[in-house]
C-alpha atoms as a PDB file:
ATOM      1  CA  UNK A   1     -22.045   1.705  20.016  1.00  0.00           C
ATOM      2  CA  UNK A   2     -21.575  -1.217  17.852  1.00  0.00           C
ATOM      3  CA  UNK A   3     -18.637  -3.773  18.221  1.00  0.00           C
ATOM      4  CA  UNK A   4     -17.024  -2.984  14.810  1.00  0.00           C
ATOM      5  CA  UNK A   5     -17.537   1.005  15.442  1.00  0.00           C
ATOM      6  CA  UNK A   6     -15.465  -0.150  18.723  1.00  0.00           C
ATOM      7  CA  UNK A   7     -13.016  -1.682  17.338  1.00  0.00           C
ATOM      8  CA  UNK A   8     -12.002   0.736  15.018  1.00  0.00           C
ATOM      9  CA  UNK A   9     -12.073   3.901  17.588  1.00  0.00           C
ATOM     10  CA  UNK A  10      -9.534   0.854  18.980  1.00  0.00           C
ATOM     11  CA  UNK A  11      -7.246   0.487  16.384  1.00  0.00           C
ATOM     12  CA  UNK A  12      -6.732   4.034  15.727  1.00  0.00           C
ATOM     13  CA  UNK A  13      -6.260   4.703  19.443  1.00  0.00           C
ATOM     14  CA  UNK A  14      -9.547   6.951  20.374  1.00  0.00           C
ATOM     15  CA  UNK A  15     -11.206   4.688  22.699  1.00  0.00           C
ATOM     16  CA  UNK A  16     -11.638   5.875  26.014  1.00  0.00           C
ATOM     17  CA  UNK A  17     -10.895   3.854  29.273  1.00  0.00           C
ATOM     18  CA  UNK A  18     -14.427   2.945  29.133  1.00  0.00           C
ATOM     19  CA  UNK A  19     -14.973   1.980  25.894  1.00  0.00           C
ATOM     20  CA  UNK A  20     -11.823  -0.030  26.507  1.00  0.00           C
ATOM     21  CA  UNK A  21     -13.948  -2.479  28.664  1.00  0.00           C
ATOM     22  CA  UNK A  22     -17.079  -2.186  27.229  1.00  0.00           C
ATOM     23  CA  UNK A  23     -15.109  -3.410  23.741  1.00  0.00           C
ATOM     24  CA  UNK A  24     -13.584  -6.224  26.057  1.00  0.00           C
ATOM     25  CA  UNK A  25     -16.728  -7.491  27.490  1.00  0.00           C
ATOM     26  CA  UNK A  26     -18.227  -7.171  24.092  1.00  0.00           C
ATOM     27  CA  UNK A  27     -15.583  -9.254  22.310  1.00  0.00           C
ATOM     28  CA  UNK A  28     -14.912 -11.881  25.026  1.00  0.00           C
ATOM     29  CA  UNK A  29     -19.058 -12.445  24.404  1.00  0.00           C
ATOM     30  CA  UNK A  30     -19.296 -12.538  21.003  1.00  0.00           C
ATOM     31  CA  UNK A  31     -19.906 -16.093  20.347  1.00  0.00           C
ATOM     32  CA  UNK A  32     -18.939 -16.239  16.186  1.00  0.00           C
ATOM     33  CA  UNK A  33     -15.495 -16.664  15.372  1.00  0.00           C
ATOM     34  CA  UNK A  34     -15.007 -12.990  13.585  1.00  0.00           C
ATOM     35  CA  UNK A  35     -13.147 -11.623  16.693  1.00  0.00           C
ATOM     36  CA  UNK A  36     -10.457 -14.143  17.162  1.00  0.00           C
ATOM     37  CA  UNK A  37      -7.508 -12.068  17.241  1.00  0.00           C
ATOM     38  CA  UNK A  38      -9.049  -9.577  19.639  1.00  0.00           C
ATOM     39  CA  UNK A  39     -10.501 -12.315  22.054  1.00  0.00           C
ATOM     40  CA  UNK A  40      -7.109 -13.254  22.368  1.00  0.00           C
ATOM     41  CA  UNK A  41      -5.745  -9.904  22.904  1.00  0.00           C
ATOM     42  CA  UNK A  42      -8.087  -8.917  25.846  1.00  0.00           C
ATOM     43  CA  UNK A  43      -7.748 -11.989  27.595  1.00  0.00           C
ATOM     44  CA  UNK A  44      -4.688 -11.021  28.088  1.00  0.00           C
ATOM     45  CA  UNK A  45      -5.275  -7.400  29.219  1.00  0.00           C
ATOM     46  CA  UNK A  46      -7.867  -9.576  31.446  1.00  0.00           C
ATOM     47  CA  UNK A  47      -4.857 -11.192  33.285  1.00  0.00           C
ATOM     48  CA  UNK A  48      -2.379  -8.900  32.825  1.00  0.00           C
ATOM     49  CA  UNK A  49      -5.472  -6.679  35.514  1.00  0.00           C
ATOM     50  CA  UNK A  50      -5.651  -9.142  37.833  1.00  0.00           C
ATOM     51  CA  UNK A  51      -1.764  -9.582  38.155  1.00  0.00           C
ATOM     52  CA  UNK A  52      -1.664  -5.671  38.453  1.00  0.00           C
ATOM     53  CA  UNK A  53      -4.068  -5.147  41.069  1.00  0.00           C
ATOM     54  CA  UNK A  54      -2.221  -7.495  42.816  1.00  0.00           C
ATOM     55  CA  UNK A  55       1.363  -6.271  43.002  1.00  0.00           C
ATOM     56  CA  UNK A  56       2.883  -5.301  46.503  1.00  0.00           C
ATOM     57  CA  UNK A  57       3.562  -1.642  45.434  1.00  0.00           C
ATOM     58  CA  UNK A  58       0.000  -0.735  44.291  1.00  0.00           C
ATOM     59  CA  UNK A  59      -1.635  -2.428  47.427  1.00  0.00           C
ATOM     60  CA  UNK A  60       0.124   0.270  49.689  1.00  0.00           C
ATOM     61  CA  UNK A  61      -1.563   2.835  47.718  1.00  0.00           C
ATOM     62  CA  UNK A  62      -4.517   4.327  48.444  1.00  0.00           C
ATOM     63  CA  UNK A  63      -7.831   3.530  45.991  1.00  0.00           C
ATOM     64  CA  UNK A  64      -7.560   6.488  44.220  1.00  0.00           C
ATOM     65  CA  UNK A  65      -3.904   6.405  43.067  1.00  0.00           C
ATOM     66  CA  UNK A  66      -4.448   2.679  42.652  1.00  0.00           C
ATOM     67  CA  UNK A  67      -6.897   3.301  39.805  1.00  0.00           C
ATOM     68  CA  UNK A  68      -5.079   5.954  37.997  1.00  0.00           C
ATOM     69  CA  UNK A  69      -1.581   3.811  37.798  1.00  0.00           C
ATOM     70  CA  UNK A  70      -3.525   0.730  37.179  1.00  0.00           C
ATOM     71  CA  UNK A  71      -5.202   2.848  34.145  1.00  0.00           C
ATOM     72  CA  UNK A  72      -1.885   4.065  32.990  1.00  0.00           C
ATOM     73  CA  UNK A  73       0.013   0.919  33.383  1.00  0.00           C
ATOM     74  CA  UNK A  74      -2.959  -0.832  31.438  1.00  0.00           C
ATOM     75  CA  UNK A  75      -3.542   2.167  28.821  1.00  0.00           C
ATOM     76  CA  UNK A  76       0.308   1.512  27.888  1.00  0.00           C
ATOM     77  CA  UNK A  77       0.274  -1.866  27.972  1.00  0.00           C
ATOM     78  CA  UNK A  78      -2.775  -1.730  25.492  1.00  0.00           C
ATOM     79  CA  UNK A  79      -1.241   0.834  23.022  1.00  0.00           C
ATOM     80  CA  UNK A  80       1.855  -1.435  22.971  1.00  0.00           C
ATOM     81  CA  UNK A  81       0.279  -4.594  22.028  1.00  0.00           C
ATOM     82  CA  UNK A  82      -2.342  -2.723  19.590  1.00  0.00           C
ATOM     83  CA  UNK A  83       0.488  -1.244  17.757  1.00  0.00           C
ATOM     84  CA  UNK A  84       1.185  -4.845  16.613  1.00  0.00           C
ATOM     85  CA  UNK A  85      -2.369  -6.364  15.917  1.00  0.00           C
ATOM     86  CA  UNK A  86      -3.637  -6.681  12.207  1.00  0.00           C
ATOM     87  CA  UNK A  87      -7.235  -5.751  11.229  1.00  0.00           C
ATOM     88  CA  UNK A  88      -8.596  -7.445   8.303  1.00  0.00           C
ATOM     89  CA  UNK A  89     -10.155  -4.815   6.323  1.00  0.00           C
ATOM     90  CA  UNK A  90     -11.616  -5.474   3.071  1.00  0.00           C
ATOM     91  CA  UNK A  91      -8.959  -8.404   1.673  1.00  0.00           C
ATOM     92  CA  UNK A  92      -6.186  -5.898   2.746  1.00  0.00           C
ATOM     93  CA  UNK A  93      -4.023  -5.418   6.293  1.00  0.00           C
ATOM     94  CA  UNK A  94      -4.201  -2.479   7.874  1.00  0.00           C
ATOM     95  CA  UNK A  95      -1.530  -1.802  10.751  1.00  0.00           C
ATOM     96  CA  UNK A  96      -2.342   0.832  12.710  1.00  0.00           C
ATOM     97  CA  UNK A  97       0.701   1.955  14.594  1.00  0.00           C
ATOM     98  CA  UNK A  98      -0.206   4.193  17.756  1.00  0.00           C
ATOM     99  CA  UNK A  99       3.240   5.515  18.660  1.00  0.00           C
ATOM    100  CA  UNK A 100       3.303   8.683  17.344  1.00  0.00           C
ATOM    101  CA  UNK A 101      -0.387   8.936  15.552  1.00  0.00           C
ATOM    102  CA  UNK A 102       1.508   7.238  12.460  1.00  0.00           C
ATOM    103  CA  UNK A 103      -0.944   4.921  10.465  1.00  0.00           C
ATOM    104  CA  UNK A 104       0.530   2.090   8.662  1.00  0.00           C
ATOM    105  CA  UNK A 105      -1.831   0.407   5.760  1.00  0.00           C
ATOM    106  CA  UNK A 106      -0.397  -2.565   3.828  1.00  0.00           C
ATOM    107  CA  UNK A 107      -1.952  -4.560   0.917  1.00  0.00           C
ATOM    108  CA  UNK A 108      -1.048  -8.346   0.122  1.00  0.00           C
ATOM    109  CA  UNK A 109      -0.204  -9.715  -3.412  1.00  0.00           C
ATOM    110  CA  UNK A 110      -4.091 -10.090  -4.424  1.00  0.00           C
ATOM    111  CA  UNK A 111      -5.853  -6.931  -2.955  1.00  0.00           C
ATOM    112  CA  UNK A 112      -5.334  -2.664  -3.316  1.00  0.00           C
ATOM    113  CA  UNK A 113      -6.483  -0.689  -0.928  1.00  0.00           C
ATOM    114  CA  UNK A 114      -7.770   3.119  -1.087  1.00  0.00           C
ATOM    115  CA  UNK A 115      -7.164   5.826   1.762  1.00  0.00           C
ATOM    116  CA  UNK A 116      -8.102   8.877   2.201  1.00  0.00           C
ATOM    117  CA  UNK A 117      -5.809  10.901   4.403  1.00  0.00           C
ATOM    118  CA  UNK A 118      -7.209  13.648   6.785  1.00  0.00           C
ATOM    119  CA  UNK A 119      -6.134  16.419   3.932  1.00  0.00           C
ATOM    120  CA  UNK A 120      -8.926  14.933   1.620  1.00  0.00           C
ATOM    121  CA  UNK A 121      -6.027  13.827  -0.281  1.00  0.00           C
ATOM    122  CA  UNK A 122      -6.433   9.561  -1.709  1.00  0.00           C
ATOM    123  CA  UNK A 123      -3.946   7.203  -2.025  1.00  0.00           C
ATOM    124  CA  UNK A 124      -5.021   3.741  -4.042  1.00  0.00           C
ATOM    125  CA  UNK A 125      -2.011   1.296  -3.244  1.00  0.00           C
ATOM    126  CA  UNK A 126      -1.575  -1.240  -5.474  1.00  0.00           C
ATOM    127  CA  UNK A 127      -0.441  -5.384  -4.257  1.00  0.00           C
ATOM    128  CA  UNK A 128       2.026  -6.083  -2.045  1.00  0.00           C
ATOM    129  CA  UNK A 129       2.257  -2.302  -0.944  1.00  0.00           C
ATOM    130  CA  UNK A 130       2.570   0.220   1.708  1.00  0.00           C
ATOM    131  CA  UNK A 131       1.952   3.551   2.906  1.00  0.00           C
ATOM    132  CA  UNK A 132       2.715   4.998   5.962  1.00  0.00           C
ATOM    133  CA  UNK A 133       0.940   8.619   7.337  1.00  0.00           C
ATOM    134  CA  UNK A 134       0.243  10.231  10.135  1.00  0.00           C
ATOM    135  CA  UNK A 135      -2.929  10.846  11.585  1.00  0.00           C
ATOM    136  CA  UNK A 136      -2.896  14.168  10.848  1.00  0.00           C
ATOM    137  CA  UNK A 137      -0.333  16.816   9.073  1.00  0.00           C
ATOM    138  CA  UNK A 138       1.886  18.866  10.441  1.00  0.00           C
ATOM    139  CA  UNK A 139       0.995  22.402   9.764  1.00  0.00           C
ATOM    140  CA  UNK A 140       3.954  23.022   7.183  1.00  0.00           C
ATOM    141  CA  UNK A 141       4.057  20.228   4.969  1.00  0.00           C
ATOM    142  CA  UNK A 142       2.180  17.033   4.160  1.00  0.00           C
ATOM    143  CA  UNK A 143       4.866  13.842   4.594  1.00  0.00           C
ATOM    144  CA  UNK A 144       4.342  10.412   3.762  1.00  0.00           C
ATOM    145  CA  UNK A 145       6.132   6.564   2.803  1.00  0.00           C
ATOM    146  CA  UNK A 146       5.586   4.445   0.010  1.00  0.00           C
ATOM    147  CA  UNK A 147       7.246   1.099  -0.135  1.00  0.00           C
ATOM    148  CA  UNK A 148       5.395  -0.404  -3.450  1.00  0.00           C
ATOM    149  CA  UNK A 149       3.137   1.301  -5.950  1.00  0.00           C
ATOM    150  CA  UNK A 150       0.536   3.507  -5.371  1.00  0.00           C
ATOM    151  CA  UNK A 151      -2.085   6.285  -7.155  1.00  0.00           C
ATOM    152  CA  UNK A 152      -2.036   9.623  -5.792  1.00  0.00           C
ATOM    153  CA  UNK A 153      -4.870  12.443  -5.691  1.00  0.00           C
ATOM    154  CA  UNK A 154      -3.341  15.376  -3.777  1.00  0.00           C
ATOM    155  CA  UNK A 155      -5.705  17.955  -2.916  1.00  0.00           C
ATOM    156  CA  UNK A 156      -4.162  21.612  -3.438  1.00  0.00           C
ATOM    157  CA  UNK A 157      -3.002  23.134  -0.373  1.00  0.00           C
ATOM    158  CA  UNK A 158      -0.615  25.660  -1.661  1.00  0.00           C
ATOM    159  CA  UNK A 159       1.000  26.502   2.030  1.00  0.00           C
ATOM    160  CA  UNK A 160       1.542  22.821   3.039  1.00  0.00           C
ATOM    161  CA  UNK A 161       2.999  20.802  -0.035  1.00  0.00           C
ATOM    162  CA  UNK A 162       2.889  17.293   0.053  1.00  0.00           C
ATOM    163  CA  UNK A 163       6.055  14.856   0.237  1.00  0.00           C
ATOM    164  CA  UNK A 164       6.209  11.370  -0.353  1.00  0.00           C
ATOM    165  CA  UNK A 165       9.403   9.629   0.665  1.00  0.00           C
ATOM    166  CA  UNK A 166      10.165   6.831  -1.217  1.00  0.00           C
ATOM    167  CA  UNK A 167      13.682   4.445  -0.483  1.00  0.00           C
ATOM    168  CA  UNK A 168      16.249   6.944  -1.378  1.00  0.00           C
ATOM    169  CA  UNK A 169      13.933  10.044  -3.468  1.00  0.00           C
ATOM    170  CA  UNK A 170      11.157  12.173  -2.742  1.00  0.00           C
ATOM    171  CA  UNK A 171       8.279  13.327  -4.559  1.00  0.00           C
ATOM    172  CA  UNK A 172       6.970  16.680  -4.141  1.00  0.00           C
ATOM    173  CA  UNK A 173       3.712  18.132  -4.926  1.00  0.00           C
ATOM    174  CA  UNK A 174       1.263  20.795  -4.350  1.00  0.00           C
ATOM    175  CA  UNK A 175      -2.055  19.330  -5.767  1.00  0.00           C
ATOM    176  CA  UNK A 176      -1.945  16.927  -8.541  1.00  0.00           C
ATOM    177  CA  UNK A 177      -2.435  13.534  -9.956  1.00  0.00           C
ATOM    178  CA  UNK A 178       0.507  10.903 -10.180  1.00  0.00           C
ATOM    179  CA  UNK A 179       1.427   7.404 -10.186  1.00  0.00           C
ATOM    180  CA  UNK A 180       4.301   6.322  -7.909  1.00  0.00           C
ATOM    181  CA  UNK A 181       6.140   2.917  -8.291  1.00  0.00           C
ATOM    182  CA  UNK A 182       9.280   1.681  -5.711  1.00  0.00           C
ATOM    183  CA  UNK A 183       9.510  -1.509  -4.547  1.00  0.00           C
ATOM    184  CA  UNK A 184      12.225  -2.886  -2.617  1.00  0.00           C
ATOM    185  CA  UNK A 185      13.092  -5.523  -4.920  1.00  0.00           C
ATOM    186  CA  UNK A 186      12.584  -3.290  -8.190  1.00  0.00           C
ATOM    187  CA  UNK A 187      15.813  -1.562  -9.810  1.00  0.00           C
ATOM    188  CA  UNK A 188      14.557   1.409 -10.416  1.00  0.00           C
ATOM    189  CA  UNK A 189      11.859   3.989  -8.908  1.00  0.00           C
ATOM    190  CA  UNK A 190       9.188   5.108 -11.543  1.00  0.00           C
ATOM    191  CA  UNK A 191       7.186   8.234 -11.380  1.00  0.00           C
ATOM    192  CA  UNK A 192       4.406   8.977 -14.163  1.00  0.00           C
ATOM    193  CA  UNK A 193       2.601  12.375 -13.709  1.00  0.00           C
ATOM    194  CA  UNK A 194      -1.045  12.056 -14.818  1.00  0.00           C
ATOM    195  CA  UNK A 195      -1.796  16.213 -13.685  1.00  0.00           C
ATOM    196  CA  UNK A 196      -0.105  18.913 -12.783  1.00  0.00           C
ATOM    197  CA  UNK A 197       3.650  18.952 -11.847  1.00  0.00           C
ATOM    198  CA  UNK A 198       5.701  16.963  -9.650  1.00  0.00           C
ATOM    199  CA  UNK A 199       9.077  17.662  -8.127  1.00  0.00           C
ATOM    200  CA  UNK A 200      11.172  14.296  -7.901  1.00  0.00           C
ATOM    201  CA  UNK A 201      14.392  13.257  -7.053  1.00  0.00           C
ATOM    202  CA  UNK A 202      17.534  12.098  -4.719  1.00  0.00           C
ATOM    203  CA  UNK A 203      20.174  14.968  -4.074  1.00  0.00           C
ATOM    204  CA  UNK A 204      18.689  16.841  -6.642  1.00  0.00           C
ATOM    205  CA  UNK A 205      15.192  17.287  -8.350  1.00  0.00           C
ATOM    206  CA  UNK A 206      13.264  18.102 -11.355  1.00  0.00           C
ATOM    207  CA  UNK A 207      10.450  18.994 -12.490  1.00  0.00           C
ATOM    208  CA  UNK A 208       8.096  16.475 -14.424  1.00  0.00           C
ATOM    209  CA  UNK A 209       4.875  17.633 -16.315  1.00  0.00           C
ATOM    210  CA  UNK A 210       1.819  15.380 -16.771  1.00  0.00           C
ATOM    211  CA  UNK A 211       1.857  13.308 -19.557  1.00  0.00           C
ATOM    212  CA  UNK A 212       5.609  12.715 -18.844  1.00  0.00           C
ATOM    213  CA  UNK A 213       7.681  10.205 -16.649  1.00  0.00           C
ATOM    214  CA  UNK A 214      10.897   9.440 -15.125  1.00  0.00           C
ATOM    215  CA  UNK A 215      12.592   6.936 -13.440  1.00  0.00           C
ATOM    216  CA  UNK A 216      15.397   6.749 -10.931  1.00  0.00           C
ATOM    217  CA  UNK A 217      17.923   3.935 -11.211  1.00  0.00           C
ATOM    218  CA  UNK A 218      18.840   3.151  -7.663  1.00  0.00           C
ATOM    219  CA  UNK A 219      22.387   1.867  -8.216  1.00  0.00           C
ATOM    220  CA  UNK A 220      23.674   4.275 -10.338  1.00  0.00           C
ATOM    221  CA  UNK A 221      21.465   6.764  -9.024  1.00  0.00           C
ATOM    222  CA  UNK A 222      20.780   8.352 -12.688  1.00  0.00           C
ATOM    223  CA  UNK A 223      17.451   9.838 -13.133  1.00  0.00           C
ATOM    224  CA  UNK A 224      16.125   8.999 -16.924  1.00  0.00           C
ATOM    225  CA  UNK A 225      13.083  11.661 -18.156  1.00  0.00           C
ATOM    226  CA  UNK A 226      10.510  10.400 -20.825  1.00  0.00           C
ATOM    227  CA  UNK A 227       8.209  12.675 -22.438  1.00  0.00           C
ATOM    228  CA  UNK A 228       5.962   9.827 -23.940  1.00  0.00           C
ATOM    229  CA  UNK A 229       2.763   9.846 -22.855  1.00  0.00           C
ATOM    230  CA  UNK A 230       2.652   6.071 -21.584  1.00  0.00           C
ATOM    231  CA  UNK A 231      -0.782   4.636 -22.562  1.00  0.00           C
ATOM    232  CA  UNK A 232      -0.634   2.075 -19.292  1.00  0.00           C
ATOM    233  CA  UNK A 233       0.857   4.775 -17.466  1.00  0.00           C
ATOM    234  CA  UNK A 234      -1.290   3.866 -13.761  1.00  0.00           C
ATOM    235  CA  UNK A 235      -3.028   0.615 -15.522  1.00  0.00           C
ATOM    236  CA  UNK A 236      -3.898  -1.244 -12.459  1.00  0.00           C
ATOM    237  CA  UNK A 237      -5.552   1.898 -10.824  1.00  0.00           C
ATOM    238  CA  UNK A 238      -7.616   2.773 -14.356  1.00  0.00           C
ATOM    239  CA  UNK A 239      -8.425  -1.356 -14.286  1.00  0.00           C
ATOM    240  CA  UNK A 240      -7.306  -1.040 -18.478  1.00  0.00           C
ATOM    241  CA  UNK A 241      -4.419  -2.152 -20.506  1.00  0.00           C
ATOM    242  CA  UNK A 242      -4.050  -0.799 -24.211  1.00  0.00           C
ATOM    243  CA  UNK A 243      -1.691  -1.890 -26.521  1.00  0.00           C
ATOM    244  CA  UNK A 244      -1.464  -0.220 -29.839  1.00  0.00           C
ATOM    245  CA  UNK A 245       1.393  -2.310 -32.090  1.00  0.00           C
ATOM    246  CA  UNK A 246       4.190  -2.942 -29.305  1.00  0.00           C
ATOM    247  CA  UNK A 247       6.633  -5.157 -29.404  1.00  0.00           C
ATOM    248  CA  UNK A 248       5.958  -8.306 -26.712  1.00  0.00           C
ATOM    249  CA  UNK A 249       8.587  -6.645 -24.738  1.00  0.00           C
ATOM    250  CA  UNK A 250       6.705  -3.740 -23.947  1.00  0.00           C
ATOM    251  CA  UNK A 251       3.646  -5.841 -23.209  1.00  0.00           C
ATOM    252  CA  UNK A 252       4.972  -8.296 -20.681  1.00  0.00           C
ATOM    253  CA  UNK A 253       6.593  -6.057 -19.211  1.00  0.00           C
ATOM    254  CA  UNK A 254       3.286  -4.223 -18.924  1.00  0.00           C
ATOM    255  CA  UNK A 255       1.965  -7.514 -17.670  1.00  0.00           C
ATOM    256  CA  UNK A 256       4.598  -7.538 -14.830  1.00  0.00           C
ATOM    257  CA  UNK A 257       3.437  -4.178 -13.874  1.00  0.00           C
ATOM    258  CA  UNK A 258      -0.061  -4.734 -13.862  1.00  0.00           C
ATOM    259  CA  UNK A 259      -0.222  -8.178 -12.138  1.00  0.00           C
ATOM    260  CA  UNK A 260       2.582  -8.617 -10.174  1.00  0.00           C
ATOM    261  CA  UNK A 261       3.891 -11.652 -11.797  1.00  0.00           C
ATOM    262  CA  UNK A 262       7.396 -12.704 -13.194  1.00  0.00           C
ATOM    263  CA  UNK A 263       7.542 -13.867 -17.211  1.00  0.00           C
ATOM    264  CA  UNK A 264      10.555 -15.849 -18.454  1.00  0.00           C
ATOM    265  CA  UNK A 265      10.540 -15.831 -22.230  1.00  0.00           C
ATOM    266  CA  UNK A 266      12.346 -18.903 -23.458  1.00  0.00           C
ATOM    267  CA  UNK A 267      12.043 -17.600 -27.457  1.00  0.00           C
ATOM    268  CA  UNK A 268      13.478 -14.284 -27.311  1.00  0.00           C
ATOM    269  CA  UNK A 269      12.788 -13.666 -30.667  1.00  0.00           C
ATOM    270  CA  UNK A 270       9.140 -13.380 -29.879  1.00  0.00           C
ATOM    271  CA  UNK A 271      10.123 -10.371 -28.132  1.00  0.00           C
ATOM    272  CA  UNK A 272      10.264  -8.709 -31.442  1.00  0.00           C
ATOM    273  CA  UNK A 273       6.555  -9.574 -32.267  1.00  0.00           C
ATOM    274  CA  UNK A 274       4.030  -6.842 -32.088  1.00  0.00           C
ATOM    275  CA  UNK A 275       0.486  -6.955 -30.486  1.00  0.00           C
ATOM    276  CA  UNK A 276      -2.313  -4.929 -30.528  1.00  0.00           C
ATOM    277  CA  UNK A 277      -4.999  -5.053 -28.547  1.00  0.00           C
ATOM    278  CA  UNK A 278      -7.624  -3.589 -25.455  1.00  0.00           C
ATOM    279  CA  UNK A 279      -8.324  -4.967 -21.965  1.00  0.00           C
ATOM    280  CA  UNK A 280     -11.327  -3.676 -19.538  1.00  0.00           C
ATOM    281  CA  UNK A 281     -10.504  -5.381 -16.298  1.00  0.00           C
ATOM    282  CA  UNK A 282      -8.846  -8.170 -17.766  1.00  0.00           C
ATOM    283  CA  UNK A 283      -7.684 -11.034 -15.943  1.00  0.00           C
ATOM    284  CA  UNK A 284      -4.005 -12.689 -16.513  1.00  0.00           C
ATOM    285  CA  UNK A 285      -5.715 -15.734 -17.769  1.00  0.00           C
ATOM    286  CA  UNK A 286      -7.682 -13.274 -20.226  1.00  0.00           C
ATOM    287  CA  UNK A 287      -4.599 -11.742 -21.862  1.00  0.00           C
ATOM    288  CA  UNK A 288      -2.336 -14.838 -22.099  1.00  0.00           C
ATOM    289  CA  UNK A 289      -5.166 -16.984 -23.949  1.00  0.00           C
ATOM    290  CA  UNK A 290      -5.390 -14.025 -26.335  1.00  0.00           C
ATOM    291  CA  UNK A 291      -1.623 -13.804 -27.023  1.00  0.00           C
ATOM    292  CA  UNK A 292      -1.947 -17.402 -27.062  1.00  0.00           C
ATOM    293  CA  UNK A 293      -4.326 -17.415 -29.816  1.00  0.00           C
ATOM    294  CA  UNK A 294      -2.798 -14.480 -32.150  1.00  0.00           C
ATOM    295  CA  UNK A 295       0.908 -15.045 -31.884  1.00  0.00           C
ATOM    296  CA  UNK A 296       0.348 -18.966 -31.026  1.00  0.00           C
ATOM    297  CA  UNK A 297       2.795 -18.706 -28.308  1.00  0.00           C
ATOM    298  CA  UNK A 298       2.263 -21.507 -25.025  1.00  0.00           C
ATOM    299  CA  UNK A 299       3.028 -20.498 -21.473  1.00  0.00           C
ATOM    300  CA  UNK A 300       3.363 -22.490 -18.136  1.00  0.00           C
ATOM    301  CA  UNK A 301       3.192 -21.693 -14.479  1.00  0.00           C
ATOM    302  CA  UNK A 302       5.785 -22.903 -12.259  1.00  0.00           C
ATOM    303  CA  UNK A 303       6.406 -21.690  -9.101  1.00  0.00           C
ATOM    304  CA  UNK A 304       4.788 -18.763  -9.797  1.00  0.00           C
ATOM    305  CA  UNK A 305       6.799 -17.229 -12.831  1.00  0.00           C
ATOM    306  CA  UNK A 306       5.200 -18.077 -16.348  1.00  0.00           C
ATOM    307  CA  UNK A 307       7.362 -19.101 -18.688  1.00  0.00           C
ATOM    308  CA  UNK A 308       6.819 -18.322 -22.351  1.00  0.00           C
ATOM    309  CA  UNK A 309       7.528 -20.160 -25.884  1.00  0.00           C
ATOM    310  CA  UNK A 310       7.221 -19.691 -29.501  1.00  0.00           C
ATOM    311  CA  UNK A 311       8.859 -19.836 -33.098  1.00  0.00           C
ATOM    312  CA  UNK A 312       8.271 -15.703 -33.212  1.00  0.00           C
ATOM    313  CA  UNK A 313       7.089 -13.916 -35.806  1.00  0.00           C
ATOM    314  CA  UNK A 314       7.753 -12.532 -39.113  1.00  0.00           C
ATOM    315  CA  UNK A 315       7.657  -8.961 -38.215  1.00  0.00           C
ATOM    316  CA  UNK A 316      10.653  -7.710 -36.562  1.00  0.00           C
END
């Protein structure tokens, strides 16, 4: 079996003892530098055998029972530390937690990830998110965590719905289509339903259709129900932004959403400007030197957050 086939049966915890050390001795010989990480890892199991074999307790035991508390005492010591290692998978880290079969995948502030969970279901999680599963469903319901934003594709399984727990709401579902927004530093918790219906709430739910959107506020714990079908409802998943004569407000905010960045608009009156206009894939750099060039507005970077200016418009 290959070394990266290996090393994934390692990560999600279905390696055998053997395959254990036949990854080790494969790693620990691998001669590029793609298997850091690991190297260092089963060095370790490499001492943490010899100091085993060697304890006072195990010698007194006879060769059989010495292997099988050597394997246990190793197998545990392994799922321990591989619960904490992070596989670089495709720009994104991917935790894979073995206590109890739950799977942790995490995305950084430049890469999404897409999963598809052992229902057929997919989850596309946007930057700087996270979604936590287990391996596989119970047989009554379907539960997940979302800290961040992410797409979701539910398949139908009428008998198990699926739940996704998100801070202090849940969002449940039976087969549908539906963006899901909640990050920790973010005021509120933003669901737009793209098919089918969605149950979502706190102490209480309600239904939303698709087409519509709500949002819970998580201080004052008000849920607020739109019926407007939000053109960038899911923009960073459909890689599109459309703007159809919106105030600037509505478009940096969209902005926000879209790339993860912070605007501070010196001008506020350019808030009240309107914009029009369609981006395939666009890039931040894309949008801002169009803005730039048909609202002649001038932005800077510091630290991360761009800051706006402008003398506004005429239109209010």
């Amino acid at each position: 079996m290959a070394i990266q086939e290996l090393i994934e049966k390692y990560y999600l915890g279905e390696t055998s003892l053997e395959e254990d050390d036949q990854l080790m001795e494969l790693v620990l010989a691998d001669s590029s530098e793609q298997y850091q990480s690991e190297k260092a890892q089963f060095r370790h199991f490499k001492e943490l055998k010899v100091t085993a074999s060697t304890q006072p307790f195990v010698a007194d035991l006879n060769k059989k029972n010495q292997g099988f508390l050597f394997q246990k005492a190793f197998s545990n010591q392994l799922l321990r530390l591989a619960a904490s290692l992070l596989l670089l998978a495709g720009g994104s880290y991917v935790i894979y937690s073995i206590n109890d079969q739950a799977i942790e995948v995490s995305t950084d502030s430049a890469t999404t990830k897409e999963i598809l969970l052992q229902d057929g279901s997919v989850v596309s999680l946007h930057f700087d998110s996270k979604l936590t599963y287990p391996k596989n469903f119970d047989r009554d319901t379907r539960e997940v965590t979302l800290e961040g934003e992410g797409f979701f594709n539910i398949s139908k399984d009428a008998q198990r719905p699926f739940i996704v727990h998100t801070f202090q709401t849940t969002t449940k579902v039976v087969g549908t289509k539906f963006n899901l927004r909640g990050y920790a530093n973010d005021h509120s918790i933003q669901l737009d339903v793209v098919s089918g219906m969605v149950l979502f709430g706190a102490d209480s739910t309600v239904g939303v259709r698709a087409g519509n959107s709500i949002a819970y506020e998580k201080d004052t714990k008000i849920l607020s129900k739109s019926i407007d079908n939000i053109p960038n409802t899911a923009a960073w998943f459909k890689k599109q932004l459309v703007f159809d004569n919106v105030e600037l407000r509505s478009v940096f905010n969209d902005l926000e959403n879209y790339f993860h960045v912070k605007f501070e608009i010196v001008d506020q009156d350019l808030l009240r400007c309107h914009f029009s206009g369609k981006f395939v894939d666009p890039s931040l750099r894309d949008v801002l030197s169009v803005l730039k060039y048909s609202l002649k507005i001038t932005y800077t970077n510091k630290k991360g957050i761009y800051y706006i200016n402008g003398k506004g418009c005429a239109q209010n």
